[in-house]
C-alpha atoms as a PDB file:
ATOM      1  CA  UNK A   1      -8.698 -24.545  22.027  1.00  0.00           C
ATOM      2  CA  UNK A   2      -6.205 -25.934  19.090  1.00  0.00           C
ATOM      3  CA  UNK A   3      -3.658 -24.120  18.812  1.00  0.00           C
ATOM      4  CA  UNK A   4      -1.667 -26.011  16.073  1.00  0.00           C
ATOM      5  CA  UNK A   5      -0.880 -23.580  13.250  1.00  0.00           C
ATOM      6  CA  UNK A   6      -2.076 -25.997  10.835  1.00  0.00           C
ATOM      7  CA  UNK A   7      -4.890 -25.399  12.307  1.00  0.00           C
ATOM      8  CA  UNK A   8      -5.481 -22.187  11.194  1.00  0.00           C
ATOM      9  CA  UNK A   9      -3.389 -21.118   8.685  1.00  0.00           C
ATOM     10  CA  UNK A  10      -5.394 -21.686   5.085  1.00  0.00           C
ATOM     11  CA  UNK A  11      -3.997 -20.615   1.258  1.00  0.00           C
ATOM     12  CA  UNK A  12      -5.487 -17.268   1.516  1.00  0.00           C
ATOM     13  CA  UNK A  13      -2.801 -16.627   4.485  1.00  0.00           C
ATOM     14  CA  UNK A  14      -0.412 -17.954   2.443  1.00  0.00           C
ATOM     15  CA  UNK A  15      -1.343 -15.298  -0.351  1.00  0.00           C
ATOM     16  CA  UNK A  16      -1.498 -12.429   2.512  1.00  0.00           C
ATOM     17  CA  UNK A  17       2.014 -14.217   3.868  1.00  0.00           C
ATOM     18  CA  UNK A  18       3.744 -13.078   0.097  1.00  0.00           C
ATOM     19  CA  UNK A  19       2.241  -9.592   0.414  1.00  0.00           C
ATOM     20  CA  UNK A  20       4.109  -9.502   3.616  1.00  0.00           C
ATOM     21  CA  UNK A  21       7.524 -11.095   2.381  1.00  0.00           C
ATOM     22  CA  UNK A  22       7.533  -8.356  -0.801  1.00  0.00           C
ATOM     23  CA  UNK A  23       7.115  -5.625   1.398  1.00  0.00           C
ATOM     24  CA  UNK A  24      10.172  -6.925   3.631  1.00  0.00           C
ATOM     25  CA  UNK A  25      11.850  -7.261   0.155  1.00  0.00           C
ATOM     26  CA  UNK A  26      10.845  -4.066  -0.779  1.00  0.00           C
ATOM     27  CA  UNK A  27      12.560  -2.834   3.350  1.00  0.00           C
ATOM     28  CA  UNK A  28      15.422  -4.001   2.170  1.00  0.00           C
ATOM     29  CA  UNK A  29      15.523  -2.758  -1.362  1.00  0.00           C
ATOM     30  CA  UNK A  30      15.192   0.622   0.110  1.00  0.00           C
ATOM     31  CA  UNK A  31      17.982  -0.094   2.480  1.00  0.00           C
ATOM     32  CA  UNK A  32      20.180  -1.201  -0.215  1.00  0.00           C
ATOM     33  CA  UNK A  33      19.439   2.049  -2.273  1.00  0.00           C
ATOM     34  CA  UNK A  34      17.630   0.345  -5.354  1.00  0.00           C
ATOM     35  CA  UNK A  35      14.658   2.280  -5.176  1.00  0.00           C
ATOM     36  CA  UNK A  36      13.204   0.891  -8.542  1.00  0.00           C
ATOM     37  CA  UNK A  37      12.964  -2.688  -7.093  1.00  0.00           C
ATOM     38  CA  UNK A  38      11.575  -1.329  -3.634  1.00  0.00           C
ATOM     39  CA  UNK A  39       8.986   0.276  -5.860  1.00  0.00           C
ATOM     40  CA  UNK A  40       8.358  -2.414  -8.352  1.00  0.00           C
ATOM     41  CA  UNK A  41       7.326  -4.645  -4.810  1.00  0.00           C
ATOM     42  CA  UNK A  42       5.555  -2.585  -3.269  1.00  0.00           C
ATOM     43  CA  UNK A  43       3.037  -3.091  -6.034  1.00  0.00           C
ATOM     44  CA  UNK A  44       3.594  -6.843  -6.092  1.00  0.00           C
ATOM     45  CA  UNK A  45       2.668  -6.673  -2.232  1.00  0.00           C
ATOM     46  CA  UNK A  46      -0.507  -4.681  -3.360  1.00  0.00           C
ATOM     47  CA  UNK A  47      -1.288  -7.694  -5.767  1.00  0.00           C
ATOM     48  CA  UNK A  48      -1.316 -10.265  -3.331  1.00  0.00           C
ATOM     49  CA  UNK A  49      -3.263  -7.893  -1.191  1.00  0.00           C
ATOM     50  CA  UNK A  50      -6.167  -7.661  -3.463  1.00  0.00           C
ATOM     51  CA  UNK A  51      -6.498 -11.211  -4.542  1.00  0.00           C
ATOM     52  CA  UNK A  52      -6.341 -12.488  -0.770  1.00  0.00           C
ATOM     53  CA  UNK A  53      -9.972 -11.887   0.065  1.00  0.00           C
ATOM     54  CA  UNK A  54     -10.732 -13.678  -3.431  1.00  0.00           C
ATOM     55  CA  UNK A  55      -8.982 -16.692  -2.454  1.00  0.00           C
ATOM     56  CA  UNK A  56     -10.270 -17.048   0.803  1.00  0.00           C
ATOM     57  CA  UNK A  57     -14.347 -16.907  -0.630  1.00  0.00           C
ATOM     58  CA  UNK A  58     -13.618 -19.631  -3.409  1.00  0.00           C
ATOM     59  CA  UNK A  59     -11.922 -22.070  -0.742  1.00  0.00           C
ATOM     60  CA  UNK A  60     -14.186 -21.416   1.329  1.00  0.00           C
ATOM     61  CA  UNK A  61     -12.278 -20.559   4.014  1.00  0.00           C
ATOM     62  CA  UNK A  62     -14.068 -20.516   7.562  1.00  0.00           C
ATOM     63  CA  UNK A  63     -12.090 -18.261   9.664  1.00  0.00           C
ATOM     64  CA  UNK A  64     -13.292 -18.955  13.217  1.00  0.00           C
ATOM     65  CA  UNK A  65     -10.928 -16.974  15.369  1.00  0.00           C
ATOM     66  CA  UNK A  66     -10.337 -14.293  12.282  1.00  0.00           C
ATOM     67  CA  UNK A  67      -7.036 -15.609  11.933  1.00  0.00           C
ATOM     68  CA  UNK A  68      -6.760 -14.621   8.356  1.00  0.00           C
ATOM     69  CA  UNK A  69      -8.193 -11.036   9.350  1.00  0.00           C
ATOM     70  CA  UNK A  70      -5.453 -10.544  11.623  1.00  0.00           C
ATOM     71  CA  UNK A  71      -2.380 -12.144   9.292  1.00  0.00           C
ATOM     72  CA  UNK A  72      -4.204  -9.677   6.983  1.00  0.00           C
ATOM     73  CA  UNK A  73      -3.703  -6.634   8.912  1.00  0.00           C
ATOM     74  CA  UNK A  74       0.094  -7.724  10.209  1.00  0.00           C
ATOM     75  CA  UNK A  75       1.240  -8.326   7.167  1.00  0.00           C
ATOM     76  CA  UNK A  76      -0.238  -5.223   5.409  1.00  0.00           C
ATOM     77  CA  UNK A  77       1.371  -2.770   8.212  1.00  0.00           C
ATOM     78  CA  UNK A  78       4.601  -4.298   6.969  1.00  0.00           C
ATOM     79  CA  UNK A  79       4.051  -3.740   3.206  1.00  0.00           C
ATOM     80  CA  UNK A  80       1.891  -0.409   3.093  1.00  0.00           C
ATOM     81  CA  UNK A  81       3.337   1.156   6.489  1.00  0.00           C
ATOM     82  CA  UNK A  82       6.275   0.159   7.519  1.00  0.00           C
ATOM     83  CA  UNK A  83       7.846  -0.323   3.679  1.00  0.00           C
ATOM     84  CA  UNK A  84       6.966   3.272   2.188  1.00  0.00           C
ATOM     85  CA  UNK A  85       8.273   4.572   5.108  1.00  0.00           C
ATOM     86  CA  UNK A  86      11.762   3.299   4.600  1.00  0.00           C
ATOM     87  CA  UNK A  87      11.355   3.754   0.969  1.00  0.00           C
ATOM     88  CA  UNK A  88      10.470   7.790   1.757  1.00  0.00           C
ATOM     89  CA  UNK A  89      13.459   7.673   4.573  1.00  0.00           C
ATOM     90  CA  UNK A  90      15.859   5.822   2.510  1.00  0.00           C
ATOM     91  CA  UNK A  91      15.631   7.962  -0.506  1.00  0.00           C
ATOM     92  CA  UNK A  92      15.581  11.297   1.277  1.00  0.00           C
ATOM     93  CA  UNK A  93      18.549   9.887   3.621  1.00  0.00           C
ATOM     94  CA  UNK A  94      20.683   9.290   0.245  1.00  0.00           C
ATOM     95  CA  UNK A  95      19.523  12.083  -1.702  1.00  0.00           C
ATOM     96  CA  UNK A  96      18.608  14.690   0.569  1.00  0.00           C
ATOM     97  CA  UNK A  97      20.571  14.385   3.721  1.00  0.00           C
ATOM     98  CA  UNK A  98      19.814  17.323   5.387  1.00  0.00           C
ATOM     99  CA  UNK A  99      16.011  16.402   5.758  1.00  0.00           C
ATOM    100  CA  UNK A 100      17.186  13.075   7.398  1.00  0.00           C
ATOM    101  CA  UNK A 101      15.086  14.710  10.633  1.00  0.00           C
ATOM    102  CA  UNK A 102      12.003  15.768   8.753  1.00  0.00           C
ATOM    103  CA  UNK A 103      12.185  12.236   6.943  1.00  0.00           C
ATOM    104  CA  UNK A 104      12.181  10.506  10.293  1.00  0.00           C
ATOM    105  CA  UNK A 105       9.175  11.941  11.633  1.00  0.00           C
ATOM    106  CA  UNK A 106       7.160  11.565   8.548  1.00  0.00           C
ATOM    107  CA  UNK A 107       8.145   8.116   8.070  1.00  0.00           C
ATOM    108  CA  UNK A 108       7.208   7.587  11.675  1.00  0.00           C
ATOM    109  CA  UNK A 109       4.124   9.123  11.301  1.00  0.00           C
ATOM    110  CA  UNK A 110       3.362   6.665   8.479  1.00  0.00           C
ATOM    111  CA  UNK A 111       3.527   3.958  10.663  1.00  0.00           C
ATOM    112  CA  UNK A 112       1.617   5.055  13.801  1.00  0.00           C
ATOM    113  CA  UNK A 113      -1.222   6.001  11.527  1.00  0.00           C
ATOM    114  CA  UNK A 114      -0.823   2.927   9.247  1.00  0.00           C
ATOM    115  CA  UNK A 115      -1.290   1.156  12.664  1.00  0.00           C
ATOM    116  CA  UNK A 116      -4.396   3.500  13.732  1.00  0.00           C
ATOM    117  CA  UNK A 117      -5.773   2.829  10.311  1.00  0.00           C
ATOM    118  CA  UNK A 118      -5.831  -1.077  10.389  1.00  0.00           C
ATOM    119  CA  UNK A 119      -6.725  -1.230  13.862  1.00  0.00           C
ATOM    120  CA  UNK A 120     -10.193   0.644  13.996  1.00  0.00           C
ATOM    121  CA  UNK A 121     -10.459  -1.216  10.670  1.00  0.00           C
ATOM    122  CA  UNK A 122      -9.946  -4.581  12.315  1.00  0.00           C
ATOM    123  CA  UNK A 123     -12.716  -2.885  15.446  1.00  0.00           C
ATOM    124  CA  UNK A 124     -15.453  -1.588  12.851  1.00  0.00           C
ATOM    125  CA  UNK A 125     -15.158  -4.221   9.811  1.00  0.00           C
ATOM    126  CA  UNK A 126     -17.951  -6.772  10.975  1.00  0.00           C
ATOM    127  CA  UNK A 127     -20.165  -3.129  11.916  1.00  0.00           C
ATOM    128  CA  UNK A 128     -19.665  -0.620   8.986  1.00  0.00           C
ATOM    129  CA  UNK A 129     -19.889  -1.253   5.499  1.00  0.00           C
ATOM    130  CA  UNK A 130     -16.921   0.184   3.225  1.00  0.00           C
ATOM    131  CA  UNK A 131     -14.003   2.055   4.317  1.00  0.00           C
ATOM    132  CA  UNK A 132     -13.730   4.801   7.258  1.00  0.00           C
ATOM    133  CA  UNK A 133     -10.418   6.782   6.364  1.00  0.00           C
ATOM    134  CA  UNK A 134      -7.697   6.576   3.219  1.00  0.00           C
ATOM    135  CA  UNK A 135      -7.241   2.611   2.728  1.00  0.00           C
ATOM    136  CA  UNK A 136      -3.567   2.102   3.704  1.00  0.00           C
ATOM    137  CA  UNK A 137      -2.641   0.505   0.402  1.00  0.00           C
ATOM    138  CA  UNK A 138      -3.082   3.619  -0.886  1.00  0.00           C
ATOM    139  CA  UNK A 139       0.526   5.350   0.443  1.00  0.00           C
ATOM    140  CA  UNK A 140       2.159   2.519  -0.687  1.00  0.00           C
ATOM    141  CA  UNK A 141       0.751   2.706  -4.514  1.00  0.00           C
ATOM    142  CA  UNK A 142       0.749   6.002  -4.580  1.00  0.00           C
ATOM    143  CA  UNK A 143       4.787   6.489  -3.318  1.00  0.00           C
ATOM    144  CA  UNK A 144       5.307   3.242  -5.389  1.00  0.00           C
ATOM    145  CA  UNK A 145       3.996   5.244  -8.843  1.00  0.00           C
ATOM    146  CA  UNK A 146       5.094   8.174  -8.051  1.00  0.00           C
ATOM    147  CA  UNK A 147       9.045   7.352  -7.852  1.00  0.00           C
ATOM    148  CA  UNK A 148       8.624   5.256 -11.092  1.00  0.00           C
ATOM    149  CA  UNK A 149       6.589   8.022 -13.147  1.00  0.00           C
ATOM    150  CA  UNK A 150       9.841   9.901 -13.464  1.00  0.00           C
ATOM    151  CA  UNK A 151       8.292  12.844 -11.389  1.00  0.00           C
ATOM    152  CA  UNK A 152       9.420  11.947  -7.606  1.00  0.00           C
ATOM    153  CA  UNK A 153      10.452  14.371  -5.965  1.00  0.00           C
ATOM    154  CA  UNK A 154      11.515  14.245  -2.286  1.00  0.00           C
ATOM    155  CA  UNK A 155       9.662  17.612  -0.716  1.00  0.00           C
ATOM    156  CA  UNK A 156       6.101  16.613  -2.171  1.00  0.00           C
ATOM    157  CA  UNK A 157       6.308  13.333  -1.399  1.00  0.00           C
ATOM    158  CA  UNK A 158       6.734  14.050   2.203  1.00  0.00           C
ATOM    159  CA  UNK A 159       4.179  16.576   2.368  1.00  0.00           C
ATOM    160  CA  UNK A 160       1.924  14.104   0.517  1.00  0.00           C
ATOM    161  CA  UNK A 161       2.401  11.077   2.888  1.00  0.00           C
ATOM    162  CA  UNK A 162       1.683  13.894   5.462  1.00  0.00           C
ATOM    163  CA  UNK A 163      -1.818  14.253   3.715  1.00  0.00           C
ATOM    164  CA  UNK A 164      -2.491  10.613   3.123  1.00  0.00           C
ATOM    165  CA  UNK A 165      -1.227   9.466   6.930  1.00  0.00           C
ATOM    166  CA  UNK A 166      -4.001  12.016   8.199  1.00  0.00           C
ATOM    167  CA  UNK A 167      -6.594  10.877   5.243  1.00  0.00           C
ATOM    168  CA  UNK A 168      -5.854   7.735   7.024  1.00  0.00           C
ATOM    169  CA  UNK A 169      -7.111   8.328  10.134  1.00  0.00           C
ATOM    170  CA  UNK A 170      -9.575  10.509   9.348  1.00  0.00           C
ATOM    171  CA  UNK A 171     -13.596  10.083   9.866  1.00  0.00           C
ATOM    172  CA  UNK A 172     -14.267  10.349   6.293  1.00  0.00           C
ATOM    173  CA  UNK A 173     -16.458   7.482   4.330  1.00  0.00           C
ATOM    174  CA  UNK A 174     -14.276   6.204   1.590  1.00  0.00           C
ATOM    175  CA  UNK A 175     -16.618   3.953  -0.733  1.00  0.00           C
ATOM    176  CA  UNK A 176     -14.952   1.186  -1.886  1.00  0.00           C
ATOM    177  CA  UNK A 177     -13.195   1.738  -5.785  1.00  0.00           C
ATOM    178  CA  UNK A 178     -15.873   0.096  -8.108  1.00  0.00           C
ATOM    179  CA  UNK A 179     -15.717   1.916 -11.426  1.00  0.00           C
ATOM    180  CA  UNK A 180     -15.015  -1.042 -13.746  1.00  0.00           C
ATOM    181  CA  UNK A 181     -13.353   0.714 -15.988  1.00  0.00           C
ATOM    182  CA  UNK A 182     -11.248   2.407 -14.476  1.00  0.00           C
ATOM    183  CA  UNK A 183     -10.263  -0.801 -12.324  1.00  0.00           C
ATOM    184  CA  UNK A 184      -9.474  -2.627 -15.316  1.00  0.00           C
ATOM    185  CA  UNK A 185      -7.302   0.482 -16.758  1.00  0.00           C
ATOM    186  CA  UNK A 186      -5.083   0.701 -13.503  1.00  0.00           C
ATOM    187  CA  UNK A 187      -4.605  -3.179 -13.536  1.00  0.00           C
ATOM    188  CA  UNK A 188      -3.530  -3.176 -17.529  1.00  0.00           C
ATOM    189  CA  UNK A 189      -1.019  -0.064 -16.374  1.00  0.00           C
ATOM    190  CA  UNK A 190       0.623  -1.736 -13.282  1.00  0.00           C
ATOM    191  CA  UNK A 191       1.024  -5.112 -15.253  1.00  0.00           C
ATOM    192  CA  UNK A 192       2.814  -2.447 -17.885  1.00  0.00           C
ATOM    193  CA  UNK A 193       4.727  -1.293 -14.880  1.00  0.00           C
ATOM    194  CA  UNK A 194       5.922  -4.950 -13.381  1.00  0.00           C
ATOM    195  CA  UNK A 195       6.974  -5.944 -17.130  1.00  0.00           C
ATOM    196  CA  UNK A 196       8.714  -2.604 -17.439  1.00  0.00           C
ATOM    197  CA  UNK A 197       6.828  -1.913 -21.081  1.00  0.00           C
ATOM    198  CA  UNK A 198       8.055   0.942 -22.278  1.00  0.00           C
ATOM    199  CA  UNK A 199       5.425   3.670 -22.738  1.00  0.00           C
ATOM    200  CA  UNK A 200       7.031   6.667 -22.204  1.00  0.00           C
ATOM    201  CA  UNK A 201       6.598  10.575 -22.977  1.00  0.00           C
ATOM    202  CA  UNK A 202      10.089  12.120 -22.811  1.00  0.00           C
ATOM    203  CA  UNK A 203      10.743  10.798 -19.382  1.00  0.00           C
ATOM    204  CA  UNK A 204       7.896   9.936 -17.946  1.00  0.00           C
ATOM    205  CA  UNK A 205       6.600   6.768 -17.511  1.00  0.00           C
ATOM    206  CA  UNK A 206       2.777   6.960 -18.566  1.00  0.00           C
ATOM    207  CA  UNK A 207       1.033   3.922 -17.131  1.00  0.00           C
ATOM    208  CA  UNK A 208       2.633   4.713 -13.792  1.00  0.00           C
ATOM    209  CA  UNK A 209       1.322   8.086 -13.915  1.00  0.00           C
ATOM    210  CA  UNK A 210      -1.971   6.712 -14.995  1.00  0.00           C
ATOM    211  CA  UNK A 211      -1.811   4.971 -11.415  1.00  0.00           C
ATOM    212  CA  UNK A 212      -0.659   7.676  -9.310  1.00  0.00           C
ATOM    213  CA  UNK A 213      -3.357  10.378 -10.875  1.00  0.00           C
ATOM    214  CA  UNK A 214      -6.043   7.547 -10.501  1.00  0.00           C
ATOM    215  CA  UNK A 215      -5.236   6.879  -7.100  1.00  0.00           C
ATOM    216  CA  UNK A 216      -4.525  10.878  -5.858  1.00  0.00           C
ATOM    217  CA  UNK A 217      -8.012  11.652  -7.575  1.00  0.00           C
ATOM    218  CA  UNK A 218      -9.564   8.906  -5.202  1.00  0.00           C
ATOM    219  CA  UNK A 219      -7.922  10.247  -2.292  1.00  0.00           C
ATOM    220  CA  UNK A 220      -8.512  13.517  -2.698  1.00  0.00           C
ATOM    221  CA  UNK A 221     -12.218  13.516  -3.901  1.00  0.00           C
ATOM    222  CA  UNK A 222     -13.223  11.220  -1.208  1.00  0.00           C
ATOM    223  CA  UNK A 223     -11.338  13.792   1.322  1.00  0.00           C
ATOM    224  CA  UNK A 224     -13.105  16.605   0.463  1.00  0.00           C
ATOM    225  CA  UNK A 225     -16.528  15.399  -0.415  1.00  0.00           C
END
């Protein structure tokens, strides 16, 4: 067996390898306290996360050993676990500092179940069609829109990555987001986001808000179905 990394490594990894340096980026923005950046690449690191797959069918990429499933999955618990998790601790750690224990275990929990999540993905992928639990990306958009709506507030996002950690490993079907429309609405409203356009009602920011209701509404009416 080769075991060059030339070998294996094709542009789509490359693509998957710049969702995983923005969500480092984004570690480290939370570290530093500048939430708005953390945020801002979180959503870059959910951009090179959905264009990945894309690349890989028009090069025709012929992934032997599943190389690019696995740089996949690596790099995503680093952008959609491990990064909202710092984000969450971060900001609670600065602003709240009394929930600096709560924070901890929630942003811990993140992670395990980010972990869970990607795993039995990685098991089931080539069996099951669609999604089996809360797609991870999900925390990550959703804690992402939610600070830059204007409306973040510590307590509900910690009980809300709560909810979407468990969503994650749960055993419910979640069909794969397909309504057109909508698709192309919640693209137009991050670009607005990432170029900071300025569409605002008092104080909140309305295409992130667009985002965050768009994605809550797919989390919770897949959950309870």
């Amino acid at each position: 067996m080769n075991t060059k990394i030339q070998d294996f490594i094709a542009i789509s990894d490359v693509v998957s390898l710049m969702n995983m340096l923005c969500g480092f980026l984004s570690v480290v923005m939370s570290i530093k306290q500048d939430f708005f950046t953390a945020a801002i690449l979180m959503i870059f690191s959910l951009l090179f996360d959905s264009v990945d797959g894309w690349v890989a069918r028009k090069t025709n990429r012929v992934d032997e050993y599943e190389f690019g499933k696995n740089i996949d999955s690596l790099s995503d618990i680093v952008s959609f676990g491990v990064a909202p998790a710092v984000f969450l601790y971060s900001y609670a750690l600065l602003n709240t500092p009394y929930l600096e224990i709560p924070a901890i275990i929630v942003a811990s929990f993140i992670v395990i179940c980010g972990v869970l999540r990607l795993t039995r993905y990685n098991v089931i992928s080539n069996e099951v069609k669609g999604f089996i639990g809360f797609p991870i990306p999900g925390i990550a958009i959703i804690m992402a829109t939610f600070y830059l709506s204007g409306l973040f507030n510590i307590y509900l996002a910690l009980v809300l990555a709560i909810v979407i950690s468990l969503a994650m490993i749960c055993n419910k079907s979640y069909d794969k987001f397909s309504n057109l429309y909508l698709l192309v609405l919640n693209c137009i409203c991050l670009v607005f986001v990432v170029l900071q356009v300025p569409l605002r009602i008092y104080f909140v920011n309305v295409p992130a808000l667009i985002v965050l209701l768009t994605s809550l509404a797919y989390l919770f009416i897949n959950l309870i179905k």
